[in-house]
PDB file of N, CA and C in Angstrom:
ATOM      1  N   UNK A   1      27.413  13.368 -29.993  1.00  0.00           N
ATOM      2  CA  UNK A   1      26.590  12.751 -28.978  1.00  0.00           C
ATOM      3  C   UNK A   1      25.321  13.564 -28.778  1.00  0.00           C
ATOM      4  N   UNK A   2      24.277  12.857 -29.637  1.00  0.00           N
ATOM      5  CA  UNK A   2      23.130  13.665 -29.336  1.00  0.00           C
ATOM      6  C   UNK A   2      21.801  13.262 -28.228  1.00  0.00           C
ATOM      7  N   UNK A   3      21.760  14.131 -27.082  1.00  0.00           N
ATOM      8  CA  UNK A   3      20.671  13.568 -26.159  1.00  0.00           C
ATOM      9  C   UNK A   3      19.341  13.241 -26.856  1.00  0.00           C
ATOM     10  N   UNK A   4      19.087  12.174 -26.358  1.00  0.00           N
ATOM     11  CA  UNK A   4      17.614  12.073 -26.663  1.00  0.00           C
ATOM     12  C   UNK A   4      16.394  12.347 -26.069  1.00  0.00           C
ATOM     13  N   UNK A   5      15.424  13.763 -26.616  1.00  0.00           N
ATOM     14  CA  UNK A   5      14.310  14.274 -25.919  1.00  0.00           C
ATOM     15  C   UNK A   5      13.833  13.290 -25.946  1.00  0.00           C
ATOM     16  N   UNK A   6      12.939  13.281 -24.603  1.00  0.00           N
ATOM     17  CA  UNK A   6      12.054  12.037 -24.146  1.00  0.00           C
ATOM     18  C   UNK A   6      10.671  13.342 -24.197  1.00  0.00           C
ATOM     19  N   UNK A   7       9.634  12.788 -24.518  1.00  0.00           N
ATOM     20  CA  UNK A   7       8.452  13.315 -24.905  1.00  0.00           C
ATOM     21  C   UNK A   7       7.851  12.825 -23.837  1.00  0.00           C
ATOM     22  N   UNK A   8       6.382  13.755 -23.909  1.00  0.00           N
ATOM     23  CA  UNK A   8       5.097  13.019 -22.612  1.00  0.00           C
ATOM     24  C   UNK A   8       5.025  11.693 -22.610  1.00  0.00           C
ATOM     25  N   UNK A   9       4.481  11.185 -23.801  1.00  0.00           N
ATOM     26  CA  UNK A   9       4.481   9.842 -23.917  1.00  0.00           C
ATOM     27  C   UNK A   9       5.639   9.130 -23.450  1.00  0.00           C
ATOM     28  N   UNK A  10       7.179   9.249 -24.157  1.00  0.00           N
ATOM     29  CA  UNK A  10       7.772   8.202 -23.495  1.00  0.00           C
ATOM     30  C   UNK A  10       7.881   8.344 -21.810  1.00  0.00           C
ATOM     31  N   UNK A  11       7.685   9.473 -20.979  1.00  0.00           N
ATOM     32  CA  UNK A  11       8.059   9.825 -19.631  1.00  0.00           C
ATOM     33  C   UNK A  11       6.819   8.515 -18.810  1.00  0.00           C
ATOM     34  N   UNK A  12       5.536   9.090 -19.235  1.00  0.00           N
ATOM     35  CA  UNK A  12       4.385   8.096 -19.141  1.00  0.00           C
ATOM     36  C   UNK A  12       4.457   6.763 -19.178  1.00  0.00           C
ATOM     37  N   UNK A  13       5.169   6.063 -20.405  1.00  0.00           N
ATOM     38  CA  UNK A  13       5.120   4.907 -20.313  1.00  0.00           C
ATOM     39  C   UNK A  13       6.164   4.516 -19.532  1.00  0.00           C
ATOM     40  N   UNK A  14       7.266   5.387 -19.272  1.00  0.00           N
ATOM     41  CA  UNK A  14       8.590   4.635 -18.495  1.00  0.00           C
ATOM     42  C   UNK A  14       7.405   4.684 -16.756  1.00  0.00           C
ATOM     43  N   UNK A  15       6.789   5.943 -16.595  1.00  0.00           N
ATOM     44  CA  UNK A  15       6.262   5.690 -15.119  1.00  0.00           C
ATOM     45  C   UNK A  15       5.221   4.327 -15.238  1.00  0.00           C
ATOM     46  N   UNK A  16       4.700   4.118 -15.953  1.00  0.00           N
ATOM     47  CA  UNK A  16       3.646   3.066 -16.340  1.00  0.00           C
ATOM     48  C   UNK A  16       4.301   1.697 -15.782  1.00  0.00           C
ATOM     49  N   UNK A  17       5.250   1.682 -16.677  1.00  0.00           N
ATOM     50  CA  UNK A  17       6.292   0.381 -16.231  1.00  0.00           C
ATOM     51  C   UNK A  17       6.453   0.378 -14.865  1.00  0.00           C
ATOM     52  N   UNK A  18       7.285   0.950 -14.077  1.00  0.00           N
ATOM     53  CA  UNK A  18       7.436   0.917 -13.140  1.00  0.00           C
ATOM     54  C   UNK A  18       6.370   0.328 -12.508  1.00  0.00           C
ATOM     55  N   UNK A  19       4.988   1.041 -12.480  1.00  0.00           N
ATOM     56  CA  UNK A  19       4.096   1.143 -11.183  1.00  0.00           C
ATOM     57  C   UNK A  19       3.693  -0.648 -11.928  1.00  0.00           C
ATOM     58  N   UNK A  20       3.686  -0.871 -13.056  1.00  0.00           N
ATOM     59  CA  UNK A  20       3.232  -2.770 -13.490  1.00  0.00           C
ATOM     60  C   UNK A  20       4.174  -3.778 -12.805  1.00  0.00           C
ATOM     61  N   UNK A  21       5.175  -3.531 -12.931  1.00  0.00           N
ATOM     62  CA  UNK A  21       6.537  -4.542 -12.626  1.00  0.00           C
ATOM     63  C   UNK A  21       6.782  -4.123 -11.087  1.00  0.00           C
ATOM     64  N   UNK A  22       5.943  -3.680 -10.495  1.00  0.00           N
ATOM     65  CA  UNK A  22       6.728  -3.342  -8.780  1.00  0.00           C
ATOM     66  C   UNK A  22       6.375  -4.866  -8.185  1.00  0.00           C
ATOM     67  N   UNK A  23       7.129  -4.934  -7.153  1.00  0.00           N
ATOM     68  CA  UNK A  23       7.261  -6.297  -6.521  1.00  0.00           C
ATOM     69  C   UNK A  23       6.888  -5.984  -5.239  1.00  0.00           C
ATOM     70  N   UNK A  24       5.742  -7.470  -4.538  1.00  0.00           N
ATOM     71  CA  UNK A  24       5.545  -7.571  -3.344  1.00  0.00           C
ATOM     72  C   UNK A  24       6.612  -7.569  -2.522  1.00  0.00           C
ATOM     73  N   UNK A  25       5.753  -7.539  -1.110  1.00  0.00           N
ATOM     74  CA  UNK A  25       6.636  -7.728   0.369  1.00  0.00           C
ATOM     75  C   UNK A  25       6.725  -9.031   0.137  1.00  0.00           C
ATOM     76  N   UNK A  26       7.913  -9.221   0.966  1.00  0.00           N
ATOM     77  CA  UNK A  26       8.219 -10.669   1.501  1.00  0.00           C
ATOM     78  C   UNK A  26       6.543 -11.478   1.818  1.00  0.00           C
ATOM     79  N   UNK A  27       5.922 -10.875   2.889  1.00  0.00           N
ATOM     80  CA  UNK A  27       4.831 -11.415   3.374  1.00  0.00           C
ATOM     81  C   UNK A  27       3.498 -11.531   2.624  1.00  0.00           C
ATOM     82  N   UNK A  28       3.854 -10.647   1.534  1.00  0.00           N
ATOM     83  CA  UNK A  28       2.484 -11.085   0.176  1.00  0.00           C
ATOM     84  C   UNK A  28       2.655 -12.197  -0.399  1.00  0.00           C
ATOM     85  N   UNK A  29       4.042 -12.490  -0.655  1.00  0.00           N
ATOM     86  CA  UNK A  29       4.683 -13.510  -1.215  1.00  0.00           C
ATOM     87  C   UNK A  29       4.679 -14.563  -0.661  1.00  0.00           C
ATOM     88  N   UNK A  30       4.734 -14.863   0.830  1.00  0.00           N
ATOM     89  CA  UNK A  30       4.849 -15.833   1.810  1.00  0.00           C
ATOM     90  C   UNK A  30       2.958 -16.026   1.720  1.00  0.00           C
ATOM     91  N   UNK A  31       1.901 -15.093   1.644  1.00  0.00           N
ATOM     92  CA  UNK A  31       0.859 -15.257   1.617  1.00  0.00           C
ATOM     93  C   UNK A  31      -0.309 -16.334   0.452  1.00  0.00           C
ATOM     94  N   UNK A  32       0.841 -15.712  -0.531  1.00  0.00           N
ATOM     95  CA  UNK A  32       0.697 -16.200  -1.994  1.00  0.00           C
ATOM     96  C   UNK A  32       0.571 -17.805  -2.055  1.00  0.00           C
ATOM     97  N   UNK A  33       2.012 -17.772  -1.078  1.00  0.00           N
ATOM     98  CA  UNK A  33       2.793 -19.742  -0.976  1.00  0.00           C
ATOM     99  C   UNK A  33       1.636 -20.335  -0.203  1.00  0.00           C
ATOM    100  N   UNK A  34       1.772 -19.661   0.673  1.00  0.00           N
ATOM    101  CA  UNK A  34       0.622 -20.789   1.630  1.00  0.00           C
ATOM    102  C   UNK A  34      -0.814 -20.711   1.120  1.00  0.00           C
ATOM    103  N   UNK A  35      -1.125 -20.060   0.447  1.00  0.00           N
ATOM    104  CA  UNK A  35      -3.224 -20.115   0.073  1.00  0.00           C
ATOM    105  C   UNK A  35      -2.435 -21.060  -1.024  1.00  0.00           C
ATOM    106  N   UNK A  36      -1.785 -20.994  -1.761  1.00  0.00           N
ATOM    107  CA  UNK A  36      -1.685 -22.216  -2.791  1.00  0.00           C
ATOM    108  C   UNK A  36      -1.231 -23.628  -2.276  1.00  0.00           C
ATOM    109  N   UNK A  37      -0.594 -23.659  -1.176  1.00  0.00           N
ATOM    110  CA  UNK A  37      -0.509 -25.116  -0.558  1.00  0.00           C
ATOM    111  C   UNK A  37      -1.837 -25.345  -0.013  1.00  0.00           C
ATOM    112  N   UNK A  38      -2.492 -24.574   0.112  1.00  0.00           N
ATOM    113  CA  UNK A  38      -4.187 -25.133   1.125  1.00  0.00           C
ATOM    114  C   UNK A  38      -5.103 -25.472  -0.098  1.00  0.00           C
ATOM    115  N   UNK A  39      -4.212 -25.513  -1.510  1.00  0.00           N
ATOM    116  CA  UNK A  39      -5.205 -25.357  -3.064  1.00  0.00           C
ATOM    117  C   UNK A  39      -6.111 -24.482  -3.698  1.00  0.00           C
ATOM    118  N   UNK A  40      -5.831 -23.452  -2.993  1.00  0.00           N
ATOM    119  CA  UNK A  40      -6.561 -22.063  -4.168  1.00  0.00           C
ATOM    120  C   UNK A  40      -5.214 -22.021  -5.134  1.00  0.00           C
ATOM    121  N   UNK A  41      -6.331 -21.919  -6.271  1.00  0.00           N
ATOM    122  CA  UNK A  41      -5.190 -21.819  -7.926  1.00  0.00           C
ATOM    123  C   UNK A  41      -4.875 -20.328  -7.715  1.00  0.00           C
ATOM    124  N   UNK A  42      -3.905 -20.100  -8.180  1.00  0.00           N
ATOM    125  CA  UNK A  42      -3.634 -18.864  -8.576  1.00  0.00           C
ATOM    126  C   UNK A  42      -4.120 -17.560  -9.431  1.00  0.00           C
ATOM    127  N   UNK A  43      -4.603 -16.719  -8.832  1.00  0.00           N
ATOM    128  CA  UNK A  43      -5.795 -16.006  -9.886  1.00  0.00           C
ATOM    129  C   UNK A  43      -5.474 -14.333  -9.226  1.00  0.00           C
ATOM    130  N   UNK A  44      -6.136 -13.092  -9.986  1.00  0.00           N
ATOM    131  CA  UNK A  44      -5.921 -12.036  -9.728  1.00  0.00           C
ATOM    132  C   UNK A  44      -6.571 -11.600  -8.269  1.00  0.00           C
ATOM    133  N   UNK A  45      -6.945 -12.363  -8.083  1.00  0.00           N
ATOM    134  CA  UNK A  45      -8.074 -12.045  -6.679  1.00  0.00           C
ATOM    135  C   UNK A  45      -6.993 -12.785  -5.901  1.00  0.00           C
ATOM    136  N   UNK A  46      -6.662 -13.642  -5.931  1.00  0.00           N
ATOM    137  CA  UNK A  46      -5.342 -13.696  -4.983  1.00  0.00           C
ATOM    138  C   UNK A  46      -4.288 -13.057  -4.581  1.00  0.00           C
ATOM    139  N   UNK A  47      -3.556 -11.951  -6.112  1.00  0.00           N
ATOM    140  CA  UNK A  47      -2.333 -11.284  -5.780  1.00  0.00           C
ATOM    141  C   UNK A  47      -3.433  -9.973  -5.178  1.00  0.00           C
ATOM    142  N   UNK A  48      -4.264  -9.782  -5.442  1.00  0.00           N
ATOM    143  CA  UNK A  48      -4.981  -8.310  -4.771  1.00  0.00           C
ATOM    144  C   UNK A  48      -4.854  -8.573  -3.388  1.00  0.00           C
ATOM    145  N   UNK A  49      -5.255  -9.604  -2.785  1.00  0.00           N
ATOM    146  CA  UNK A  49      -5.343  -9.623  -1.510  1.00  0.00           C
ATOM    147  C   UNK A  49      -4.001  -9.586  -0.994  1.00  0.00           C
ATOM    148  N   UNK A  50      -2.820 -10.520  -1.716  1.00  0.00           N
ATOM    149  CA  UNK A  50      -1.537 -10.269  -1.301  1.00  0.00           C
ATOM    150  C   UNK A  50      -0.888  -8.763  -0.819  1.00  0.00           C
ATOM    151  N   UNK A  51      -1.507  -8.153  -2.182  1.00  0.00           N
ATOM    152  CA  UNK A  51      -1.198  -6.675  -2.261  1.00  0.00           C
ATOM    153  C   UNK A  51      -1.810  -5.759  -0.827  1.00  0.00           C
ATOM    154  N   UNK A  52      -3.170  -6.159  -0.355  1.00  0.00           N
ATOM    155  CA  UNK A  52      -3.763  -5.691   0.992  1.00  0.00           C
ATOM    156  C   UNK A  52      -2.792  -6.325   2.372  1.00  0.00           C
ATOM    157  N   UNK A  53      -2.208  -7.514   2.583  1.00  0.00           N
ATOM    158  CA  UNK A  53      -1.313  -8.087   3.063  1.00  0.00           C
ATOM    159  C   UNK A  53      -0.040  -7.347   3.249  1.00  0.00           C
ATOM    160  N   UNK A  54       0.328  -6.371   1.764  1.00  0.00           N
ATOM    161  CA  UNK A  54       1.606  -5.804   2.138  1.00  0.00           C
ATOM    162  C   UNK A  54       1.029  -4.513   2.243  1.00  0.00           C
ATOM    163  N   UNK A  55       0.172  -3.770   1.793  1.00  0.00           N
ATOM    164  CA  UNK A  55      -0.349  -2.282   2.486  1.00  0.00           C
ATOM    165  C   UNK A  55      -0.961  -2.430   4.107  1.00  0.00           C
ATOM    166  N   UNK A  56      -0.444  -3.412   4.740  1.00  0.00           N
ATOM    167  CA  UNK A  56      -1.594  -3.365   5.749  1.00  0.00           C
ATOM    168  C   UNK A  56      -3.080  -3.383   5.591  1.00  0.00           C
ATOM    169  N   UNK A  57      -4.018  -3.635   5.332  1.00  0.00           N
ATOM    170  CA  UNK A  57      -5.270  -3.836   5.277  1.00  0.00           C
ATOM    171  C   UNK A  57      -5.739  -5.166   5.663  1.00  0.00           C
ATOM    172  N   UNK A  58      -5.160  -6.327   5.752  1.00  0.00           N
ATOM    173  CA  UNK A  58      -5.587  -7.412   5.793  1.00  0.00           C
ATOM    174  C   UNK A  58      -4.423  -8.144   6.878  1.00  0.00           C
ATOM    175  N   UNK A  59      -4.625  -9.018   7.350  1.00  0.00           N
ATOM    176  CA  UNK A  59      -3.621  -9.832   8.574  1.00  0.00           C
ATOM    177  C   UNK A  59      -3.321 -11.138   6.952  1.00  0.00           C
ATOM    178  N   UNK A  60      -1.641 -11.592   7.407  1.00  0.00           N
ATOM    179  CA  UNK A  60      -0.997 -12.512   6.300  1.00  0.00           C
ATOM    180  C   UNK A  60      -0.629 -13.920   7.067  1.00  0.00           C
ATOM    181  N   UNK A  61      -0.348 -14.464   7.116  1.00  0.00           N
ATOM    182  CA  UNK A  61       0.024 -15.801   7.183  1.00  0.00           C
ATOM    183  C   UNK A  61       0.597 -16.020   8.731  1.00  0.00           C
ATOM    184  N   UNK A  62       1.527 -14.746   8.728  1.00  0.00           N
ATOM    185  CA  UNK A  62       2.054 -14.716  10.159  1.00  0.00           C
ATOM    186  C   UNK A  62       0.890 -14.778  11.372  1.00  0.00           C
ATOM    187  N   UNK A  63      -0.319 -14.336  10.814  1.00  0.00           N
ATOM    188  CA  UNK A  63      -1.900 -14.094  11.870  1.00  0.00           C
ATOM    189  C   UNK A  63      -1.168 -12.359  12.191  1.00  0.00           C
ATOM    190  N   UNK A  64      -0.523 -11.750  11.565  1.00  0.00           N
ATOM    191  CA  UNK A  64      -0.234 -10.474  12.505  1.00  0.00           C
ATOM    192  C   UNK A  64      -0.085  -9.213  11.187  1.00  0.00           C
ATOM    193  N   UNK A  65      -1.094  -8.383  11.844  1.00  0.00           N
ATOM    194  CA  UNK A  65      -1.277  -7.254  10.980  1.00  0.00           C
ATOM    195  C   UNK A  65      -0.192  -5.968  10.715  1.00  0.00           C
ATOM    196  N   UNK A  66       0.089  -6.041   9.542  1.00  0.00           N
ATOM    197  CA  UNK A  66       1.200  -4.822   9.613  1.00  0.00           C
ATOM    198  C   UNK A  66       0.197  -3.773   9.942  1.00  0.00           C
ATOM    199  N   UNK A  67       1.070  -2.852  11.431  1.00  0.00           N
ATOM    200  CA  UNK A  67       0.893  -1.422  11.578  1.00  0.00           C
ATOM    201  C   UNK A  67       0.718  -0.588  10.762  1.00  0.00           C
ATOM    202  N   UNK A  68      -0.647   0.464  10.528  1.00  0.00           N
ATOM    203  CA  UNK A  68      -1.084   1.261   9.639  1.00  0.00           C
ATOM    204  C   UNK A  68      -0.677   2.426  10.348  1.00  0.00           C
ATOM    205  N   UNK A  69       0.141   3.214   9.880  1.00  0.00           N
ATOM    206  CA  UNK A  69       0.003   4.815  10.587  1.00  0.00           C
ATOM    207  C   UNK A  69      -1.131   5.736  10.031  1.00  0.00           C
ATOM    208  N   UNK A  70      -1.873   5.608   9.592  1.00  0.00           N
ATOM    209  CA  UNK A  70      -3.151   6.175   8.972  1.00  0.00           C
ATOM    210  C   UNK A  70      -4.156   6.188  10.381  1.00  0.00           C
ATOM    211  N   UNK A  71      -4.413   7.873  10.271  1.00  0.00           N
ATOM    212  CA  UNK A  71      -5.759   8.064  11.220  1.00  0.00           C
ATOM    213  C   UNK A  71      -6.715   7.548  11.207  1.00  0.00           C
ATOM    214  N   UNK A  72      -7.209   6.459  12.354  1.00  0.00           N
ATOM    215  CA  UNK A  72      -8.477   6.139  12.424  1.00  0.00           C
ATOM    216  C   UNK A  72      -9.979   6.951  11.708  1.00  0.00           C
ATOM    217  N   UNK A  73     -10.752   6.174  11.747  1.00  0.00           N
ATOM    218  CA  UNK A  73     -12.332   7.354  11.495  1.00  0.00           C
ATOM    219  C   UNK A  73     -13.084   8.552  12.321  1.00  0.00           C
ATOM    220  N   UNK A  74     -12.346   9.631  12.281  1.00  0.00           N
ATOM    221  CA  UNK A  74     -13.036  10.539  13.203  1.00  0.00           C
ATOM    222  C   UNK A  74     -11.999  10.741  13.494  1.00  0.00           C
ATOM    223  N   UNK A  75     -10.601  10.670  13.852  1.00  0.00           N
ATOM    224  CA  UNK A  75      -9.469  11.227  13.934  1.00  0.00           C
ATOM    225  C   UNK A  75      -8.564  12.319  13.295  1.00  0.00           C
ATOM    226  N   UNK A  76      -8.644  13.268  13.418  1.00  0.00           N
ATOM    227  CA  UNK A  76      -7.893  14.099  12.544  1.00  0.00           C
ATOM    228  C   UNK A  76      -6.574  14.249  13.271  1.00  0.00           C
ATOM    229  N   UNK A  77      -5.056  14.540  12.360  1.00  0.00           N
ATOM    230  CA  UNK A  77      -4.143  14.074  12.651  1.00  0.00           C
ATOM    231  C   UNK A  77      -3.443  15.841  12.461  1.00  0.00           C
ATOM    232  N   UNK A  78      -2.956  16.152  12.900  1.00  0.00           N
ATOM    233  CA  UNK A  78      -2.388  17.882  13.112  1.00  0.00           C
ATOM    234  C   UNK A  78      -1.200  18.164  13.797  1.00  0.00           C
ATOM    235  N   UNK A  79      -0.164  18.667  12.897  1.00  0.00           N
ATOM    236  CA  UNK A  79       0.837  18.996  13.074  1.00  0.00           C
ATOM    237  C   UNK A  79       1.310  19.885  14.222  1.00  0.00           C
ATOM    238  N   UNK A  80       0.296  20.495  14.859  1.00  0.00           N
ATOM    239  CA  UNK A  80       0.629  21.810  16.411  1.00  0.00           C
ATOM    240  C   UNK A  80      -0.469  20.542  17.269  1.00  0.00           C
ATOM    241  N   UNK A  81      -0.817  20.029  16.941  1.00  0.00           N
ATOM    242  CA  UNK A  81      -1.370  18.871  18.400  1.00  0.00           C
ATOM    243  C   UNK A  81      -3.228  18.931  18.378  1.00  0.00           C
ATOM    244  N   UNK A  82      -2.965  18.683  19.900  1.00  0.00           N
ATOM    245  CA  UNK A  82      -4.709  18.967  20.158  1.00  0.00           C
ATOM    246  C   UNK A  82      -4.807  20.716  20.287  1.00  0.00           C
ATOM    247  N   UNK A  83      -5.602  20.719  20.055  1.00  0.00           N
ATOM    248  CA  UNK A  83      -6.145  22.140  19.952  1.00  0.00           C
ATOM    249  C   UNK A  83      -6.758  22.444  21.305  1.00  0.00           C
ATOM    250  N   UNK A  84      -6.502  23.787  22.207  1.00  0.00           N
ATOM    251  CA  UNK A  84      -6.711  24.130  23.900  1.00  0.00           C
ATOM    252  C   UNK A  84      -8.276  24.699  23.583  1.00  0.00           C
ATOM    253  N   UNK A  85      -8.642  23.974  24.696  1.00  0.00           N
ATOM    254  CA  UNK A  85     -10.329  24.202  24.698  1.00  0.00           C
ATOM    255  C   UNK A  85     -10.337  25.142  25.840  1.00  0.00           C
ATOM    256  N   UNK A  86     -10.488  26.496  25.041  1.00  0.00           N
ATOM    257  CA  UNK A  86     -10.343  27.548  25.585  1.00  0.00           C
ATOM    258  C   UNK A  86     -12.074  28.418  25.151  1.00  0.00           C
ATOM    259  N   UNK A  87     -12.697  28.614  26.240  1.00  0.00           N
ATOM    260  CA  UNK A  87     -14.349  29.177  26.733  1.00  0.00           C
ATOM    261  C   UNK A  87     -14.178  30.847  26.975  1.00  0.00           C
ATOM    262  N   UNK A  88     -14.653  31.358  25.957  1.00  0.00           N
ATOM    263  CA  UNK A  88     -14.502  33.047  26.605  1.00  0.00           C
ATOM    264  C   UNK A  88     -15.428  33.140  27.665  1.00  0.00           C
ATOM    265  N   UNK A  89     -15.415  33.845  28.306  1.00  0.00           N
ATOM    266  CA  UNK A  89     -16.623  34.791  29.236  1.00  0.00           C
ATOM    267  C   UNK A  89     -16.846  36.003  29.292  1.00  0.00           C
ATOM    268  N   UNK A  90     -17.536  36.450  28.488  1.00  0.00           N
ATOM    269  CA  UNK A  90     -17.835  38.063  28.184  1.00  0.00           C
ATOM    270  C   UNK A  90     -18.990  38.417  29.275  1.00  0.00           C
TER     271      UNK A  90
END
C-alpha cells in the first residue's frame, strides 16, 4: 500500500475546485428565482450579484439585508476597547 505524494500542483488544483464548485445561500438562490420570473435571462452578472446577496452587500428578495459584522468607515475595531482619553499636566 503505497501513499500517494500529492505535489504543489495537485494540492492547488484540489483548493481550486473547491473555491469553483462552492454553493450559494439559500437567499442567492431564492434571488436568482425571482429576477428570472420578472425575465432577466440568466447571465454572470446575475450570479455576482446573488453572490453580494449572500456576503451581505446587497438587500435579496426578502427586502432585508443580511447583518455585516465588518467595521463601518472610520471605525476601528480593538480587542482591549476604547482607548481612556487620558491629558497629562506637567
Amino acid at each position: 500500500m503505497e501513499k500517494k505524494r500529492q505535489t504543489n500542483e495537485d494540492i492547488l488544483r484540489e483548493f481550486i475546485r473547491k473555491i469553483i464548485y462552492e454553493k450559494l445561500c439559500k437567499r442567492g438562490y431564492n434571488y436568482i428565482a425571482s429576477r428570472k420570473r420578472k425575465g432577466e435571462k440568466h447571465n454572470p452578472f446575475l450570479t455576482a450579484r446573488a453572490v453580494k446577496v449572500c456576503k451581505g452587500q446587497m438587500r435579496g428578495t426578502d427586502k432585508k439585508q443580511k447583518k455585516d459584522f465588518r467595521p463601518g468607515k472610520g471605525k476601528k475595531r480593538s480587542a482591549q476597547g476604547r482607548k481612556p482619553n487620558i491629558v497629562k499636566n506637567d
